[in-house]
PDB file of N, CA and C in Angstrom:
ATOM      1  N   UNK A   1     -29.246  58.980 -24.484  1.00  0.00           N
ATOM      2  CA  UNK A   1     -27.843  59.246 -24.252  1.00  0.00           C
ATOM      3  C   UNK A   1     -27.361  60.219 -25.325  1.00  0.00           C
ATOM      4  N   UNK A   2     -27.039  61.258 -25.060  1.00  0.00           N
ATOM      5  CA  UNK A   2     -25.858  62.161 -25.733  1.00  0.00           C
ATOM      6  C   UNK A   2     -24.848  62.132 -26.678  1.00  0.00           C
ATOM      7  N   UNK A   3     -24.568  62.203 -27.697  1.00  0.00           N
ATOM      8  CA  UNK A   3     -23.235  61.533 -28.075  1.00  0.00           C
ATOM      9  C   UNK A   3     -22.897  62.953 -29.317  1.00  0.00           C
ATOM     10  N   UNK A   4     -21.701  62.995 -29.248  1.00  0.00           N
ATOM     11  CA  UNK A   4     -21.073  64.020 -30.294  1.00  0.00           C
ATOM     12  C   UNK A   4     -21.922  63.801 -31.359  1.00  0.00           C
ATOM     13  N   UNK A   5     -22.488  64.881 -32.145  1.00  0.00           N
ATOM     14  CA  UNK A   5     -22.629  64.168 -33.797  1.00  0.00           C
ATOM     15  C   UNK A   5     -21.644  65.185 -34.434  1.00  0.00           C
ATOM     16  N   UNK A   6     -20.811  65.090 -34.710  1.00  0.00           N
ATOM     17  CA  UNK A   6     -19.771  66.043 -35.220  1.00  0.00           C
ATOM     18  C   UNK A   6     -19.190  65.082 -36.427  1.00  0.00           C
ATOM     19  N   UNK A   7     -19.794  65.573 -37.834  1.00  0.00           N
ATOM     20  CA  UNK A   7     -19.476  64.845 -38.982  1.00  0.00           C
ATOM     21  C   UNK A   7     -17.645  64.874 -39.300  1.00  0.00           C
ATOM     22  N   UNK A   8     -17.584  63.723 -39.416  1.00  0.00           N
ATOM     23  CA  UNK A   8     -16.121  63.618 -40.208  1.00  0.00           C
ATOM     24  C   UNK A   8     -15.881  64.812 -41.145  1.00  0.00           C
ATOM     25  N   UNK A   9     -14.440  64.920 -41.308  1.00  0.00           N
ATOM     26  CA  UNK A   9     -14.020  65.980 -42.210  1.00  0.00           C
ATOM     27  C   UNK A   9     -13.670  65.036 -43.630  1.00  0.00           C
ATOM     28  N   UNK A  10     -13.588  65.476 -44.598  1.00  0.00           N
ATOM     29  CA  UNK A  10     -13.209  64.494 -45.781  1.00  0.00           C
ATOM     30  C   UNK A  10     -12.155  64.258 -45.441  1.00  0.00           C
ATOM     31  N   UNK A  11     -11.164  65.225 -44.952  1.00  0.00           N
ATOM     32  CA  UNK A  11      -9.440  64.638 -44.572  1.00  0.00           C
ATOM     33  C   UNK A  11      -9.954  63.060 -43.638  1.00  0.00           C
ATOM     34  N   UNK A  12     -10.768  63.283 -42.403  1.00  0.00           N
ATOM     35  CA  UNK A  12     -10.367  62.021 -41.995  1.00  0.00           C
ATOM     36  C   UNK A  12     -11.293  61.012 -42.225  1.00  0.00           C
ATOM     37  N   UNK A  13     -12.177  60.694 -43.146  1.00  0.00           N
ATOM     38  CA  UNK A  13     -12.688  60.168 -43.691  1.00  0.00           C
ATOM     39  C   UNK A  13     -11.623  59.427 -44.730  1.00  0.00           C
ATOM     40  N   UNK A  14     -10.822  60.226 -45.071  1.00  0.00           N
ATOM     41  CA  UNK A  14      -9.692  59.642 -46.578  1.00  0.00           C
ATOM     42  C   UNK A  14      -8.914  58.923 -45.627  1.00  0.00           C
ATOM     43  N   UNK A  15      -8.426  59.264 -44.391  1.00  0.00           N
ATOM     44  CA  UNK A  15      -6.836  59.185 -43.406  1.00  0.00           C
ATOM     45  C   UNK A  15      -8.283  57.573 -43.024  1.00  0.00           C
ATOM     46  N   UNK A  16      -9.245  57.487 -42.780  1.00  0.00           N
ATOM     47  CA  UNK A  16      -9.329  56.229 -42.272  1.00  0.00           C
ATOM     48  C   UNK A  16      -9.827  55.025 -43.589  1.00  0.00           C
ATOM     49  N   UNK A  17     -10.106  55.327 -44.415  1.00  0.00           N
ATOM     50  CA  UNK A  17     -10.436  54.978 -45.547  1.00  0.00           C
ATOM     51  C   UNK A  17      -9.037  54.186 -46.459  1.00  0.00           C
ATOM     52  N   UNK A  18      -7.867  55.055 -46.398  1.00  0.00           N
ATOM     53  CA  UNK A  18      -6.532  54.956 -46.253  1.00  0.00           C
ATOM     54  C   UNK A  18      -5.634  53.403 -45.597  1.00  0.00           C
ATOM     55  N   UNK A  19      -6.801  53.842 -44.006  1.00  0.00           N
ATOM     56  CA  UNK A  19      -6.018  52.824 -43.224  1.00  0.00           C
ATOM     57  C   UNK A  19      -6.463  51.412 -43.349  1.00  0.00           C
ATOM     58  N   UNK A  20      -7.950  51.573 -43.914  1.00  0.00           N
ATOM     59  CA  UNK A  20      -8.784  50.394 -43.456  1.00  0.00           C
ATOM     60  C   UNK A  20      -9.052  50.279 -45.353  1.00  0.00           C
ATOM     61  N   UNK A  21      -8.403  50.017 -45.798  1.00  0.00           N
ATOM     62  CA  UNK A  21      -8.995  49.955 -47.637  1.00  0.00           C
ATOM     63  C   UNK A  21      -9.958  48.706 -47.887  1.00  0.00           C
ATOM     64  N   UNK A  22     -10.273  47.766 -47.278  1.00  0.00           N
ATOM     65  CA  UNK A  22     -11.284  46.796 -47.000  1.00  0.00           C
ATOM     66  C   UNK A  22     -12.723  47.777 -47.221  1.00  0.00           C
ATOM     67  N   UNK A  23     -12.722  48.861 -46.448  1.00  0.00           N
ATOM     68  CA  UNK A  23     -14.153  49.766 -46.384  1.00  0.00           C
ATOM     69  C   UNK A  23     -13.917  50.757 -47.440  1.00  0.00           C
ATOM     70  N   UNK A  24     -14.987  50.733 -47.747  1.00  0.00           N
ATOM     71  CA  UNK A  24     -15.835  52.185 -49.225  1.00  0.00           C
ATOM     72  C   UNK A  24     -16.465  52.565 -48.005  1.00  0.00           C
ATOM     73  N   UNK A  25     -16.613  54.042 -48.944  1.00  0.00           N
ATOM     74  CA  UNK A  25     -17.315  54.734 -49.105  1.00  0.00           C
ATOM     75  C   UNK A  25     -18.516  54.820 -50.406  1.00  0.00           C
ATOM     76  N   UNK A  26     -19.747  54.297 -49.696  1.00  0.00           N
ATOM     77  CA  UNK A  26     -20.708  54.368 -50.663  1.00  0.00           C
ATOM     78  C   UNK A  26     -22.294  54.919 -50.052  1.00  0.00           C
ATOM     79  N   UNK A  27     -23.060  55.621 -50.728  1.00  0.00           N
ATOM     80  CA  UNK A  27     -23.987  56.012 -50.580  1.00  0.00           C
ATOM     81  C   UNK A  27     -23.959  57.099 -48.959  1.00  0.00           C
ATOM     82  N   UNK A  28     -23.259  57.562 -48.850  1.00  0.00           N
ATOM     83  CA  UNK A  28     -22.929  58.302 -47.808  1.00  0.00           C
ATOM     84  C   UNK A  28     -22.642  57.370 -46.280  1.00  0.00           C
ATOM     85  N   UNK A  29     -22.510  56.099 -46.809  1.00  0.00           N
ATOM     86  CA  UNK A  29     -22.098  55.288 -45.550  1.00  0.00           C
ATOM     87  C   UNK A  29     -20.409  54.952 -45.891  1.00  0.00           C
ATOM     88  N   UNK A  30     -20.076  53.820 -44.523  1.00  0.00           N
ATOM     89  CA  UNK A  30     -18.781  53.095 -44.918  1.00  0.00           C
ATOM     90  C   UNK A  30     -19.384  51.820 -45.211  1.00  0.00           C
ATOM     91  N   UNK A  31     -18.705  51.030 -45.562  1.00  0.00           N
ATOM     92  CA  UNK A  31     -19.372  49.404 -46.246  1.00  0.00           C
ATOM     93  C   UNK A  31     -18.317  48.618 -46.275  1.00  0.00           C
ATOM     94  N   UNK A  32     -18.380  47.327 -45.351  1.00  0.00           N
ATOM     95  CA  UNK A  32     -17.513  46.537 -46.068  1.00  0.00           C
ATOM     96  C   UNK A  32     -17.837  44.784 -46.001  1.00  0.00           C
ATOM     97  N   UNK A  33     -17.571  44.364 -46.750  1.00  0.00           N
ATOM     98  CA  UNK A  33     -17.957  42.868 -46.230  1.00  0.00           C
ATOM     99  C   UNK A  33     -17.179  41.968 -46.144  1.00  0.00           C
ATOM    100  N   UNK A  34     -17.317  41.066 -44.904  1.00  0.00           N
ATOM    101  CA  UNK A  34     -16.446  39.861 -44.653  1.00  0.00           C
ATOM    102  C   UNK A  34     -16.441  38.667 -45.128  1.00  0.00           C
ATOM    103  N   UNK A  35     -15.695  38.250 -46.153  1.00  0.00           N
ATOM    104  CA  UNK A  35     -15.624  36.161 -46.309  1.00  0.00           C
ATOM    105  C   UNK A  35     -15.334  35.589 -44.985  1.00  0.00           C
ATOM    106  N   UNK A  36     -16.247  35.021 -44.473  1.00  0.00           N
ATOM    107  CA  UNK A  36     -15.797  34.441 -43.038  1.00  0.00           C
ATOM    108  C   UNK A  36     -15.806  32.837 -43.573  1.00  0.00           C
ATOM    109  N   UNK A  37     -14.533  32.121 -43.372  1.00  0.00           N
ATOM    110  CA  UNK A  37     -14.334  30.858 -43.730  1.00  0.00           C
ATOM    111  C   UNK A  37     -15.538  29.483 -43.637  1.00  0.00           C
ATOM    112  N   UNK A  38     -16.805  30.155 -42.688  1.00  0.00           N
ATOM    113  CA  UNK A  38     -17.947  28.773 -42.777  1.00  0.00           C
ATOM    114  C   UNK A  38     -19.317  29.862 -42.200  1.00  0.00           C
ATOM    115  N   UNK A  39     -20.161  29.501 -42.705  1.00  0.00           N
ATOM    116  CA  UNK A  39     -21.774  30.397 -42.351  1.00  0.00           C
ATOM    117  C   UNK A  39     -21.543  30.566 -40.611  1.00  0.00           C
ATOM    118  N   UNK A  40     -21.170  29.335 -39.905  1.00  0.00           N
ATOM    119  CA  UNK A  40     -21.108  29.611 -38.226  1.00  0.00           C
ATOM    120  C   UNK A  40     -20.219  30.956 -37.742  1.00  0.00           C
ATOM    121  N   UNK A  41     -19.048  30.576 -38.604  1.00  0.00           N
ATOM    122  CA  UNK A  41     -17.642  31.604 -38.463  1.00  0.00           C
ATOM    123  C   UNK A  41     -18.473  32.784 -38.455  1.00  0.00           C
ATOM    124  N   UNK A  42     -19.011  32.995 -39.501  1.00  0.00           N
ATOM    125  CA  UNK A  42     -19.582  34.551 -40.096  1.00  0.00           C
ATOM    126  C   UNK A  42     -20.684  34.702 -39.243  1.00  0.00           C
ATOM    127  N   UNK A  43     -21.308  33.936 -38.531  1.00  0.00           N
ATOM    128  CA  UNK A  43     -22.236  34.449 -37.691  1.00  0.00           C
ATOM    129  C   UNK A  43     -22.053  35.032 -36.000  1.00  0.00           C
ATOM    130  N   UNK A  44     -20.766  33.912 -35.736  1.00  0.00           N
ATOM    131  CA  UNK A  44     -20.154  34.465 -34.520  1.00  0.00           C
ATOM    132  C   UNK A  44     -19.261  35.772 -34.745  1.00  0.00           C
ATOM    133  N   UNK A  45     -18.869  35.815 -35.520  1.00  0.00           N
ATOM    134  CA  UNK A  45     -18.733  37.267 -35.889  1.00  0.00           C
ATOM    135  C   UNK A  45     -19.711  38.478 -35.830  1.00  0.00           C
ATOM    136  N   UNK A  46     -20.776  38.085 -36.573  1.00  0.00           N
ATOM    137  CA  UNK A  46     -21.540  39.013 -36.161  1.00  0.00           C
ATOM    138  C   UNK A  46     -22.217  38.920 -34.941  1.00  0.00           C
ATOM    139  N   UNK A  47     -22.201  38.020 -34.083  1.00  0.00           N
ATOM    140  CA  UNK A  47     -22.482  38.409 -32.790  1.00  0.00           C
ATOM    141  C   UNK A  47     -21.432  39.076 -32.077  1.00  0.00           C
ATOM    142  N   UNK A  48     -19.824  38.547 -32.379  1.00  0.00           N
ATOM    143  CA  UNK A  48     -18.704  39.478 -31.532  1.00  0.00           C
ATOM    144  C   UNK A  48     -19.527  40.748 -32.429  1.00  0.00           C
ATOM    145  N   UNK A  49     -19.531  41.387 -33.289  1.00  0.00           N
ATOM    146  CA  UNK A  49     -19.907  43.100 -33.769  1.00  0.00           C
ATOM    147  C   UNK A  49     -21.145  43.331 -32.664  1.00  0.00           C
ATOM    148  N   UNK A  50     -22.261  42.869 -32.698  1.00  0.00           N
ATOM    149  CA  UNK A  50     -23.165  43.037 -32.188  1.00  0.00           C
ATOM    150  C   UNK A  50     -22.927  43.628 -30.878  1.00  0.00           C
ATOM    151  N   UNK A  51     -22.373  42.374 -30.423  1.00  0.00           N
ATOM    152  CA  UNK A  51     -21.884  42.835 -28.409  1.00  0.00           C
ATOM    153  C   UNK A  51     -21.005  44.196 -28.570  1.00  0.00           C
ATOM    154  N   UNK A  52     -20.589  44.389 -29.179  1.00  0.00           N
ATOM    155  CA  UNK A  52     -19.650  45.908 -29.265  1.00  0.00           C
ATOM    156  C   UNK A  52     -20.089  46.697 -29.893  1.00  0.00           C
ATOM    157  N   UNK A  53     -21.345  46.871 -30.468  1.00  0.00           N
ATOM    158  CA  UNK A  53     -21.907  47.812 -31.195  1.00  0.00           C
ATOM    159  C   UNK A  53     -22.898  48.031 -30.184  1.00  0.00           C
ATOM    160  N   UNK A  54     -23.506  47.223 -29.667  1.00  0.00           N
ATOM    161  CA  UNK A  54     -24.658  47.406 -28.010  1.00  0.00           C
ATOM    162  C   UNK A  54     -23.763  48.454 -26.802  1.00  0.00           C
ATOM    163  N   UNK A  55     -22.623  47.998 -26.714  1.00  0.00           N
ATOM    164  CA  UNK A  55     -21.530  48.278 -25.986  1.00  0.00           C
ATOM    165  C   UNK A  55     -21.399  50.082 -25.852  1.00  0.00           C
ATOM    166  N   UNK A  56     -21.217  50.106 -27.610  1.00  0.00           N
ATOM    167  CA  UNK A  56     -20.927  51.777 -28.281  1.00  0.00           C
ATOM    168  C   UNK A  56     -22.374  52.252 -28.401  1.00  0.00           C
ATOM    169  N   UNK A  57     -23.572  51.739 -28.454  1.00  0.00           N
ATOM    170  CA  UNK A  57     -24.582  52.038 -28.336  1.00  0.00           C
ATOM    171  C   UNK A  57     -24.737  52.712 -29.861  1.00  0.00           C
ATOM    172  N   UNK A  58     -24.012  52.102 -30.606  1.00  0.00           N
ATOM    173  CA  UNK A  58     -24.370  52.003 -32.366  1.00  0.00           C
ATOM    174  C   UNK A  58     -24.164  51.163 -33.103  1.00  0.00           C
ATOM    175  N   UNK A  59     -25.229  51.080 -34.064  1.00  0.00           N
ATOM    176  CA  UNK A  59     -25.627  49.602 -34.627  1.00  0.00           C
ATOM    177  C   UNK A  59     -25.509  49.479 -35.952  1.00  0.00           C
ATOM    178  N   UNK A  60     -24.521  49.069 -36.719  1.00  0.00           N
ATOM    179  CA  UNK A  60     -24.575  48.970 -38.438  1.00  0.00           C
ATOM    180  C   UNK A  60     -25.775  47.828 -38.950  1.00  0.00           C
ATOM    181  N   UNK A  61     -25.831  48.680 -39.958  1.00  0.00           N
ATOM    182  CA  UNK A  61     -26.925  47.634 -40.964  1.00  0.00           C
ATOM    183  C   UNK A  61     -25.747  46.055 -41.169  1.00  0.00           C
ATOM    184  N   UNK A  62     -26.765  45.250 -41.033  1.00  0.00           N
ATOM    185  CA  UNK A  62     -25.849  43.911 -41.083  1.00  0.00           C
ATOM    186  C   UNK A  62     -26.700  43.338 -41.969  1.00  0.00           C
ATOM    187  N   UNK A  63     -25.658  42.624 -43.365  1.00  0.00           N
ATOM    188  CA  UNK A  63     -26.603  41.707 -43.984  1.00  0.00           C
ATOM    189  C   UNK A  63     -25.968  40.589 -44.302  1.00  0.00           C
ATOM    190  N   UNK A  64     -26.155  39.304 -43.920  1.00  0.00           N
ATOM    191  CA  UNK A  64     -25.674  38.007 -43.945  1.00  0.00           C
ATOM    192  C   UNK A  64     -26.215  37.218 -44.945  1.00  0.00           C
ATOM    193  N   UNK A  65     -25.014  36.652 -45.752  1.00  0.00           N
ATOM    194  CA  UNK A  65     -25.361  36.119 -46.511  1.00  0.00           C
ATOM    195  C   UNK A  65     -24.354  34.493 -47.087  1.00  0.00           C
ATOM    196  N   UNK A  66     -25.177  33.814 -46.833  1.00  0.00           N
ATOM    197  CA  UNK A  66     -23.927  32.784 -46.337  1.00  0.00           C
ATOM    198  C   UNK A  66     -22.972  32.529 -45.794  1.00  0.00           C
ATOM    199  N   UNK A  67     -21.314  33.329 -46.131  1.00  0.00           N
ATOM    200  CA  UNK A  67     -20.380  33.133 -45.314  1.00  0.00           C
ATOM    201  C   UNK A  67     -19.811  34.742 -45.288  1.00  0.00           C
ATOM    202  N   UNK A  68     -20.676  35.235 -46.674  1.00  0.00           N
ATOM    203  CA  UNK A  68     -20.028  36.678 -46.677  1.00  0.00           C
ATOM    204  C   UNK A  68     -21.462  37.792 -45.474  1.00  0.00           C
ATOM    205  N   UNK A  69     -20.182  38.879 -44.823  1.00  0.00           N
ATOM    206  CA  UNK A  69     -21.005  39.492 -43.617  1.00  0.00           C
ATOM    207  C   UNK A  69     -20.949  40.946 -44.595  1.00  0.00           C
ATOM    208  N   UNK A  70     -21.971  41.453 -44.428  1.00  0.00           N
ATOM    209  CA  UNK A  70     -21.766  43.162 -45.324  1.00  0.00           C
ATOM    210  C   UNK A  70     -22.187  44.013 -43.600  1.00  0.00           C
ATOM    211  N   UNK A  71     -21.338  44.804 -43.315  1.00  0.00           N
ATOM    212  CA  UNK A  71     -21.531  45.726 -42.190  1.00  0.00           C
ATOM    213  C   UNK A  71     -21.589  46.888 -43.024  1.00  0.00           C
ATOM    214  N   UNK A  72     -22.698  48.125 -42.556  1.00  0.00           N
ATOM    215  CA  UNK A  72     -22.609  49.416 -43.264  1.00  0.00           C
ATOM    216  C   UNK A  72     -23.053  50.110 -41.970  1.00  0.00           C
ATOM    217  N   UNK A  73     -22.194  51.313 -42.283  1.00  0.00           N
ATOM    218  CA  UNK A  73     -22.100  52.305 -40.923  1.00  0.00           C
ATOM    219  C   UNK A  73     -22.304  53.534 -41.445  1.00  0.00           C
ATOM    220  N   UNK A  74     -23.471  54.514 -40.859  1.00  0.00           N
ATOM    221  CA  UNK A  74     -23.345  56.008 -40.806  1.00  0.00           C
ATOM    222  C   UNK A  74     -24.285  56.040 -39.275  1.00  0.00           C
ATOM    223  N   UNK A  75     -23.953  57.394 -39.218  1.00  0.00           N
ATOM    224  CA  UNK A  75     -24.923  57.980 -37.748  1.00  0.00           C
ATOM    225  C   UNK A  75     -26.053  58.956 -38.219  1.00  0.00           C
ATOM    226  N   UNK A  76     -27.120  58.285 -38.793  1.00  0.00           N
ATOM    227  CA  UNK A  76     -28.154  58.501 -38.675  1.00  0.00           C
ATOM    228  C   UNK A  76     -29.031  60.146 -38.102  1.00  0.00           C
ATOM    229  N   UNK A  77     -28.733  60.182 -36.899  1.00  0.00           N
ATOM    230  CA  UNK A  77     -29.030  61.042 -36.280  1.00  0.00           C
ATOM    231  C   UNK A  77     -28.398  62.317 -36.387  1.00  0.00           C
ATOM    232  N   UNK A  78     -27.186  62.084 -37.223  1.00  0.00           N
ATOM    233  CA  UNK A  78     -26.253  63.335 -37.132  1.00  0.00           C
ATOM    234  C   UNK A  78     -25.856  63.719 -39.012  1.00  0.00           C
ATOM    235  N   UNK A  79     -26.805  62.989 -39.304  1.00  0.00           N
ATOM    236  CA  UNK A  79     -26.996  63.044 -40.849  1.00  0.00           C
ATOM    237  C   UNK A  79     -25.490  62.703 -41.864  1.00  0.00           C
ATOM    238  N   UNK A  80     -24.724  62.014 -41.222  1.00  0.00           N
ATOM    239  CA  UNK A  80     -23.911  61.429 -42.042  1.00  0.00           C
ATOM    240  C   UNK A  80     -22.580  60.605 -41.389  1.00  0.00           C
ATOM    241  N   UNK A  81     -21.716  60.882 -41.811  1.00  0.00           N
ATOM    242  CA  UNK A  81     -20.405  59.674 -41.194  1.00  0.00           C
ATOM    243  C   UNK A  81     -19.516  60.445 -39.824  1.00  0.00           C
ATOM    244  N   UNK A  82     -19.893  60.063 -38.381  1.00  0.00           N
ATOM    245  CA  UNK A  82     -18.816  60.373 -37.511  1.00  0.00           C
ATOM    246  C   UNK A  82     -17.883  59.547 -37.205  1.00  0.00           C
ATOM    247  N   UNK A  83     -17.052  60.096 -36.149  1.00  0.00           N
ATOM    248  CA  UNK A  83     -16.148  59.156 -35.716  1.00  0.00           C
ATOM    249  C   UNK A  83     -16.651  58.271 -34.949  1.00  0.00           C
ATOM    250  N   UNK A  84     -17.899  58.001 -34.810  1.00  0.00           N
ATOM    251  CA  UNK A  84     -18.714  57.006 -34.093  1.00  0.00           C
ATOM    252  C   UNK A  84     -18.378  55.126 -35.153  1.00  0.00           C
ATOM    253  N   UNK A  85     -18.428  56.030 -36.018  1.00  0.00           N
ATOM    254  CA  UNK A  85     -18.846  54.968 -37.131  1.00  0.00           C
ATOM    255  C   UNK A  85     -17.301  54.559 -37.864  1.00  0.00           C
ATOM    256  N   UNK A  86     -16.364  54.772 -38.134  1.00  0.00           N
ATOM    257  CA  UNK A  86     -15.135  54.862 -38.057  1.00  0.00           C
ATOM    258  C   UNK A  86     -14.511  53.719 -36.967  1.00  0.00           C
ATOM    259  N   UNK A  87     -14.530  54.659 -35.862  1.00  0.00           N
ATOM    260  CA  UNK A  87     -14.809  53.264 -34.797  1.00  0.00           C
ATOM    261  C   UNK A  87     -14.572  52.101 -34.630  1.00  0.00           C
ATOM    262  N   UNK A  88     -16.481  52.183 -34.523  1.00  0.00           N
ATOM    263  CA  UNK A  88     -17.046  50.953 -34.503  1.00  0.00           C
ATOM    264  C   UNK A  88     -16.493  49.786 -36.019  1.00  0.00           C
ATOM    265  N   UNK A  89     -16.035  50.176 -37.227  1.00  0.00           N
ATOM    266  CA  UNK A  89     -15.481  49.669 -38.258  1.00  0.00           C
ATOM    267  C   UNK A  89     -14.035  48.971 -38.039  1.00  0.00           C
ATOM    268  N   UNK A  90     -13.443  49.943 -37.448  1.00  0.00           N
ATOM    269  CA  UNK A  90     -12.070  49.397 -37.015  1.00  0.00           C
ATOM    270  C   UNK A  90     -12.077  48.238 -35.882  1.00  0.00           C
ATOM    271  N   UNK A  91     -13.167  49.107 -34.644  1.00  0.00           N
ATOM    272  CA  UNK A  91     -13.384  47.797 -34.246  1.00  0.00           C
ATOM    273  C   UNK A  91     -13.805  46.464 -34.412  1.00  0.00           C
ATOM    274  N   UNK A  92     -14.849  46.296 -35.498  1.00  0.00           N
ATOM    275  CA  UNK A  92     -15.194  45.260 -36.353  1.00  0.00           C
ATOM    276  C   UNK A  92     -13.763  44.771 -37.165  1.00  0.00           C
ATOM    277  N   UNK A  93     -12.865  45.457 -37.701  1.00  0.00           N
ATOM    278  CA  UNK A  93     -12.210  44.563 -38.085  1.00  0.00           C
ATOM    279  C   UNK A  93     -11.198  43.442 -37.152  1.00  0.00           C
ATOM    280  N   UNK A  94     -10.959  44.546 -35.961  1.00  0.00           N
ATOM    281  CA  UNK A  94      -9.998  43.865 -35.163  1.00  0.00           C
ATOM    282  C   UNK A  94     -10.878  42.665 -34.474  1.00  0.00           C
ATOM    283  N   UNK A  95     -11.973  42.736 -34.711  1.00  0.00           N
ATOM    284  CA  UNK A  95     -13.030  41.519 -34.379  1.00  0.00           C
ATOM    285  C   UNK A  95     -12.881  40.531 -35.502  1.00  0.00           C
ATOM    286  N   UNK A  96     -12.929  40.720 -36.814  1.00  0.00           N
ATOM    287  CA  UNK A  96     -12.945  39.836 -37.341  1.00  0.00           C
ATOM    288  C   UNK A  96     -11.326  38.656 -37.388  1.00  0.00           C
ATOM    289  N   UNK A  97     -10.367  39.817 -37.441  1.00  0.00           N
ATOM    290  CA  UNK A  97      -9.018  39.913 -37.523  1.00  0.00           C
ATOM    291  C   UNK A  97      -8.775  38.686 -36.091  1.00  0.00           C
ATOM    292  N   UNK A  98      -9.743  39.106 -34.687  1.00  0.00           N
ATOM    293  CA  UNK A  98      -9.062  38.036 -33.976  1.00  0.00           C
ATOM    294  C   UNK A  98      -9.379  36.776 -34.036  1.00  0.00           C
ATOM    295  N   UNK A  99     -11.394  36.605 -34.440  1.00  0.00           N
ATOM    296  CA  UNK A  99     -11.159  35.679 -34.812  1.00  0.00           C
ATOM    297  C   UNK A  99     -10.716  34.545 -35.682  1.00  0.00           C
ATOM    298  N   UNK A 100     -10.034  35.143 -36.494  1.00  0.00           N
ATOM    299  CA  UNK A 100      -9.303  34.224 -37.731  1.00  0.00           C
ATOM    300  C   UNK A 100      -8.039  33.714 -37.069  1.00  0.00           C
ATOM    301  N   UNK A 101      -7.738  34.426 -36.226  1.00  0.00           N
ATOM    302  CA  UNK A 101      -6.581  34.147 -35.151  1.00  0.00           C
ATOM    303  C   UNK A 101      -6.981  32.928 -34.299  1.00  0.00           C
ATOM    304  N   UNK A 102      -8.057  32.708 -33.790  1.00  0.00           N
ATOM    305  CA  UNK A 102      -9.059  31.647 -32.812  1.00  0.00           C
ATOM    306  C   UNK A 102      -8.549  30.181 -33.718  1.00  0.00           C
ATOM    307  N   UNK A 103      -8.930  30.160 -34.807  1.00  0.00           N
ATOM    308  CA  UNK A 103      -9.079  28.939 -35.720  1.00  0.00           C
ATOM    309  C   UNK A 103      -7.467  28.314 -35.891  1.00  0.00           C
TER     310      UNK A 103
END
C-alpha cells in the first residue's frame, strides 16, 4: 500500500508537540508513555492502539512495563516523522483519554 512519506516540517512538528506536551521528541521519533491505573488497564490499552494502528496500517514500538505503556512513533520507510505518526499519537491519546472515561 502507498502512503505519503512527506516528512513533517519542524513548524508542525512544534504546532503538534505544542498540542500534545505528554509526547517528546527524542531520537528522531515521538515518545510518550502512559501510567495506566492497573497492568490489565495498560494492556487493554494497548490493544485499543493496536486495533487502530492495524487500522492506519502503522505500528509504534510498544514497550510495556507494568502499568506504565511507552508508545514511540516514526515512519520508517520515509526516514523520519510524518503526519502518519502524529496521527496515530493523537489518536492514541484520545484512546487512552477514553478509556479513563470507561472506569
Amino acid at each position: 500500500m502507498a502512503y505519503d512519506r512527506t516528512l513533517l516540517s519542524p513548524d508542525a512538528l512544534q504546532t503538534f508537540l505544542t498540542q500534545h506536551p505528554a509526547w517528546k521528541h527524542e531520537g528522531g521519533m515521538i515518545r510518550r508513555t502512559y501510567d495506566a491505573p492497573s497492568f490489565l488497564e495498560g494492556i487493554a490499552f494497548v490493544e485499543r492502539v493496536a486495533k487502530a494502528a492495524e487500522a492506519a496500517d502503522h505500528h509504534p514500538d510498544i514497550d510495556i512495563r507494568w502499568r506504565k505503556v511507552t508508545l514511540a512513533l516514526v515512519t520508517h520507510d520515509a526516514g523520519g516523522l510524518t503526519p502518519r505518526d502524529t496521527a496515530l499519537a493523537a489518536e492514541a491519546d484520545r484512546l487512552f483519554s477514553e478509556g479513563a472515561a470507561v472506569r
